[in-house]
Protein backbone atom coordinates (compact mmCIF):
# COMPACT_ATOMS: atom_id res chain seq x y z
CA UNK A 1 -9.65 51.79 2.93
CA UNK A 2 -6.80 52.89 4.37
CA UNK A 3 -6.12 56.43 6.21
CA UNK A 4 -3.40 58.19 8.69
CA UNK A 5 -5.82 57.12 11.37
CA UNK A 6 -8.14 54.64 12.04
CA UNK A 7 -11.54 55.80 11.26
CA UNK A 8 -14.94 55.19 13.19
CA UNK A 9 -17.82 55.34 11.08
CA UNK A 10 -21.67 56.18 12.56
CA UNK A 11 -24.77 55.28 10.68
CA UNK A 12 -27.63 52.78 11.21
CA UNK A 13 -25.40 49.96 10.43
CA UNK A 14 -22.53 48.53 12.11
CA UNK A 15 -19.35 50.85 12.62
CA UNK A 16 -16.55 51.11 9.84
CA UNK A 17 -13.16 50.87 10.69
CA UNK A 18 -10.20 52.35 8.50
CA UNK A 19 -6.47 50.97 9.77
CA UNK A 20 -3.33 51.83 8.83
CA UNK A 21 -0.82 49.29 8.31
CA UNK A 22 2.50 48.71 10.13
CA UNK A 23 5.43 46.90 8.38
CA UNK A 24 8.39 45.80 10.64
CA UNK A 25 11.44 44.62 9.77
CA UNK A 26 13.61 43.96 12.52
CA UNK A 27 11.62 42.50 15.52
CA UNK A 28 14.62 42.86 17.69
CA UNK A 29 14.59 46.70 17.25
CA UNK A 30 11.94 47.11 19.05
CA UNK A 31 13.50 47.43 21.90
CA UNK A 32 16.28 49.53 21.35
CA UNK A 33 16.23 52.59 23.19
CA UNK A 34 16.41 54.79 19.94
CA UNK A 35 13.61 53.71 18.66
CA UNK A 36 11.26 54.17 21.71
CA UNK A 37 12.52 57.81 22.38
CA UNK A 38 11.52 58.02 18.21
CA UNK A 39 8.42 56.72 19.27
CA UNK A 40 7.28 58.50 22.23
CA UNK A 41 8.19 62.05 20.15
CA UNK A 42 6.23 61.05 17.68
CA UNK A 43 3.09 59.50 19.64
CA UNK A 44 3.43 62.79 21.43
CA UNK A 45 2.92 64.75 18.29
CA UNK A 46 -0.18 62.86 17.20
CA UNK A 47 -1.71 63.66 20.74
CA UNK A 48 -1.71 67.00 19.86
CA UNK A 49 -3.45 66.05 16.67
CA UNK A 50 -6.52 64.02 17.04
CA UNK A 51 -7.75 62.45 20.64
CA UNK A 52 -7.94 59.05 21.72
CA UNK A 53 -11.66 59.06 19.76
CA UNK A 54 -12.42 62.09 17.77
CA UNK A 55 -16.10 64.02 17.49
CA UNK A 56 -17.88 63.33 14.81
CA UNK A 57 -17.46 65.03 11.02
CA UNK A 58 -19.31 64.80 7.50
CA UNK A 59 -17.97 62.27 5.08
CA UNK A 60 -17.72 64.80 3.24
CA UNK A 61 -14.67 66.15 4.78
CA UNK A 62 -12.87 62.90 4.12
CA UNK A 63 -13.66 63.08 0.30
CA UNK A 64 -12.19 66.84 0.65
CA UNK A 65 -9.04 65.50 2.11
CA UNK A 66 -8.72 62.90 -0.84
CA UNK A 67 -9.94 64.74 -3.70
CA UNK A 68 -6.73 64.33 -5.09
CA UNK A 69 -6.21 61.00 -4.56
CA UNK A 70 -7.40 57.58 -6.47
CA UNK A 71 -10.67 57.19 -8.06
CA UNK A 72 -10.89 54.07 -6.20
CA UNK A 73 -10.60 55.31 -2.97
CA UNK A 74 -12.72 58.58 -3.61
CA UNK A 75 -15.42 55.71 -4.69
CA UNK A 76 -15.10 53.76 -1.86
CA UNK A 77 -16.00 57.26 0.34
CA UNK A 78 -19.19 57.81 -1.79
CA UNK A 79 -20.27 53.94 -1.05
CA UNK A 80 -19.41 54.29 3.02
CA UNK A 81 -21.77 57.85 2.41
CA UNK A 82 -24.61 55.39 1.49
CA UNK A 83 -24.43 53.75 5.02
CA UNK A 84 -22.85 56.13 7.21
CA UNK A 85 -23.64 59.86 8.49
CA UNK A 86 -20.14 60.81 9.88
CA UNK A 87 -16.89 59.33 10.59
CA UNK A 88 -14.72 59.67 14.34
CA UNK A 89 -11.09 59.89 13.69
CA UNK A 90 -9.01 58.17 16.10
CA UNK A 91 -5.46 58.19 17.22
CA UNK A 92 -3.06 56.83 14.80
CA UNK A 93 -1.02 55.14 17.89
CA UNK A 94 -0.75 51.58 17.15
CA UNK A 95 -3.98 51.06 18.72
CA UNK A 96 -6.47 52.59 16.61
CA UNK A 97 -7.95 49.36 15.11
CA UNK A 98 -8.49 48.12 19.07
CA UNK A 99 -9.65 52.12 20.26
CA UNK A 100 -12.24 52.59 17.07
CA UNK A 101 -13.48 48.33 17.92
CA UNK A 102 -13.75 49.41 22.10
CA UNK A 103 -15.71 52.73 21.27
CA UNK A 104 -17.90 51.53 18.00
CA UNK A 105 -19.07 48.18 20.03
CA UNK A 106 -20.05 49.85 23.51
CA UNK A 107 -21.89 52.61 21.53
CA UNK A 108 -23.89 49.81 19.71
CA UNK A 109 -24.97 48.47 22.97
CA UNK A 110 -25.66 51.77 24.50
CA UNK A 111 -27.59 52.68 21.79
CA UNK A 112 -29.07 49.06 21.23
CA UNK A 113 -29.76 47.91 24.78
CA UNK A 114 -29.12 44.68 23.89
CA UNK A 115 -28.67 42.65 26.59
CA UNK A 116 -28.82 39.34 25.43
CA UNK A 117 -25.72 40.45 23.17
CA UNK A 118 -24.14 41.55 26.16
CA UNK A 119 -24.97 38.00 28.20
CA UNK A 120 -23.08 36.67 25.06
CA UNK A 121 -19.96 39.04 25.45
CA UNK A 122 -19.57 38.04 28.63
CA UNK A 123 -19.43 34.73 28.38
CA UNK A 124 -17.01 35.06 25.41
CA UNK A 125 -15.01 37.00 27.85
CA UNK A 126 -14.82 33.85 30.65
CA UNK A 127 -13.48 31.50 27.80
CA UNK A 128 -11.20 33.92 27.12
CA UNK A 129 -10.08 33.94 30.32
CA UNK A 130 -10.16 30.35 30.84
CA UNK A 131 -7.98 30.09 27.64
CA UNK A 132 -5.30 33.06 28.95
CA UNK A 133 -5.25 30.27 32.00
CA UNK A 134 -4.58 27.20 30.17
CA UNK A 135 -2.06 28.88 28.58
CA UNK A 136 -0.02 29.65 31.27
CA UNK A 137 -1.24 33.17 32.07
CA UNK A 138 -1.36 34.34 35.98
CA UNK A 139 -4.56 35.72 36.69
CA UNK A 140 -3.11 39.33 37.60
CA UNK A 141 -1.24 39.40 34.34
CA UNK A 142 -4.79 40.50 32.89
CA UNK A 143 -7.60 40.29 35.43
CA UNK A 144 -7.49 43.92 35.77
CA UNK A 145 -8.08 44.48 32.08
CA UNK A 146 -10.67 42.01 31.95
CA UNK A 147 -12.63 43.88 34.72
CA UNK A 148 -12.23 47.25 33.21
CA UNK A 149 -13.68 45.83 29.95
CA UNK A 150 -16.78 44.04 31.62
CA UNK A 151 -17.39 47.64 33.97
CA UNK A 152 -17.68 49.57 30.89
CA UNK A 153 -19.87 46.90 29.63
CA UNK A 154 -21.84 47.49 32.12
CA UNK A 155 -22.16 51.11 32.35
CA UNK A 156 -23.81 51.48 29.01
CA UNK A 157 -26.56 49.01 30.03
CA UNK A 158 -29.47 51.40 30.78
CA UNK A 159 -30.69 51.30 33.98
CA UNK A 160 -27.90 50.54 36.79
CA UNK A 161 -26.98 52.88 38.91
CA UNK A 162 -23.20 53.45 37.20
CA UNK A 163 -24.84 53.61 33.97
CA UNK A 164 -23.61 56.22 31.55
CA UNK A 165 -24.63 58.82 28.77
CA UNK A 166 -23.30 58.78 24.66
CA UNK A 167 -21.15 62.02 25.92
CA UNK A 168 -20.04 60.25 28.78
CA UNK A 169 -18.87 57.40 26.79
CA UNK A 170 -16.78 59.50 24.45
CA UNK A 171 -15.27 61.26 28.09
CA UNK A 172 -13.98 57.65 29.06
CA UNK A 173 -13.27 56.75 25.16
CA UNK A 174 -10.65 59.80 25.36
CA UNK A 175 -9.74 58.94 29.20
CA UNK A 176 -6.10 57.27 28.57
CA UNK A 177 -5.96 55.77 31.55
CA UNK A 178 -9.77 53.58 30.70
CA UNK A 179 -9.08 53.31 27.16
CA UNK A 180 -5.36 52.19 27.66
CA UNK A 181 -6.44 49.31 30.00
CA UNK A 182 -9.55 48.17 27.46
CA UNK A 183 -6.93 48.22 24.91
CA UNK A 184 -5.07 45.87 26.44
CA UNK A 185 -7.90 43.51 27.06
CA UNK A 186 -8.27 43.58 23.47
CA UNK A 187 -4.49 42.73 23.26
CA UNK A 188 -4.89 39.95 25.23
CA UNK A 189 -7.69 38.27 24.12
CA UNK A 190 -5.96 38.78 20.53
CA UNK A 191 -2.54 37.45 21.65
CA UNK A 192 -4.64 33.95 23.25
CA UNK A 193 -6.52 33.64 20.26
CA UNK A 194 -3.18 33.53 17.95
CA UNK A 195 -1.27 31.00 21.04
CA UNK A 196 -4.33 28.61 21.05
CA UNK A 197 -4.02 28.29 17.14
CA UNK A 198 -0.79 28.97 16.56
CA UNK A 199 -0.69 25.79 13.97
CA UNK A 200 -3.07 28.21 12.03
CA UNK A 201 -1.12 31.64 12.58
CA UNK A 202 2.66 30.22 11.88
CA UNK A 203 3.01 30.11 8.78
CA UNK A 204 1.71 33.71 7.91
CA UNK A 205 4.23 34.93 10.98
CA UNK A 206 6.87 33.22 9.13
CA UNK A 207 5.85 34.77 5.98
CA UNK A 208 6.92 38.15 7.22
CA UNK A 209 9.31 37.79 9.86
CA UNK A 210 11.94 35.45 11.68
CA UNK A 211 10.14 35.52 14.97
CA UNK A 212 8.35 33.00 16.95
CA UNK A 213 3.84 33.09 17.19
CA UNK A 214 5.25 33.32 21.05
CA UNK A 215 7.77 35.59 20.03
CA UNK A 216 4.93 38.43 17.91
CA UNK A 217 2.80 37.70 20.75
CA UNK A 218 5.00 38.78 23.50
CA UNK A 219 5.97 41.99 22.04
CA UNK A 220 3.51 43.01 19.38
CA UNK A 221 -0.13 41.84 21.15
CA UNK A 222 1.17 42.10 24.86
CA UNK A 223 3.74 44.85 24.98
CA UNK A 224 1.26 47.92 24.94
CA UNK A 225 4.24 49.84 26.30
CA UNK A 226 6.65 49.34 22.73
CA UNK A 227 4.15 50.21 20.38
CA UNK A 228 2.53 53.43 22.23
């Protein structure tokens, strides 16, 4: 299902995410100057809109907003009312899929305590790394986002002395400055993932655009700064 924003849905089961999809043409624009003063106006604009995460709200009001729409897609909102209680909105930015992931997985584990999912997170996270490295990748390129990531990991591990509350969580969630860096770890892992198999990734690249795996990597996965 797609919306305006991505969508974070909260129920018993795992969280639902709803992203919108962006087509681009010309991967060369995205560096013209035009276009990022478009951009920022309009990244501004949804600020003012929705936050970074957004509070919780009734399915409900989602079937309001589409009552107009396709009886597919007013379907599809009954079926995510079977699992879900509410929905949380977040910013339609570029980064929603990566912002509703960040928020919906650490408030599993806060609300889950598990910590042998967490064990296996973090040792995810070191291959990760160790891939980034055999790829090329300095260490400060993305160390810091890495250890932002695993501190937040952390904190919603009952029971340590930085340890944090659900309300806290959303506080950080909407903090740009934490959910801008976890963002990025996301972007990076993402980007290594698509280098290490870029056999596997090239030919749907090349189905939509000129541009190199290196090339979409570079600017879509690692250059946070063009798309937000």
């Amino acid at each position: 299902m797609q919306n305006r924003e991505g969508v974070v849905a909260d129920g018993e089961k795992e969280s639902a995410v709803s992203i919108p999809v962006s087509e681009f043409d010309d991967w060369a624009k995205f560096a013209d100057d035009d276009i990022m003063q478009q951009q920022s106006a309009f990244h501004a604009e949804e600020a003012k809109k929705v936050p970074f995460v957004g509070d919780k709200e009734p399915l409900t009001m989602l079937a309001a907003e589409y009552e107009s729409g396709s009886p597919i897609l007013l379907e599809k909102i009954k079926l995510l009312g079977q699992q879900y209680a509410a929905i949380r909105r977040t910013r339609g930015d570029g980064n929603c899929f990566f912002r509703s992931f960040m928020f919906s997985y650490l408030e599993y584990v806060l609300e889950s305590q598990d910590h042998a999912e967490v064990d296996r997170i973090k040792g995810n996270v070191e291959e990760c790394r160790k891939t980034l490295q055999s790829l090329g990748y300095a260490d400060f390129t993305f160390e810091d986002f890495f250890a932002l990531f695993l501190e937040q990991l952390d904190s919603v591990l009952q029971g340590n002395e930085d340890s944090i509350s659900q309300d806290e969580l959303i506080i950080r969630s909407r903090d740009q400055s934490i959910s801008d860096y976890v963002v990025m770890f996301f972007r990076f892992v993402t980007s290594g993932e698509i280098r290490k198999r870029s056999e596997f990734f090239e030919p749907f690249i090349l189905g939509l655009t000129n541009a190199t795996v290196e090339q979409v990597c570079t600017v879509v996965f690692e250059g946070f700064n063009m798309l937000c």
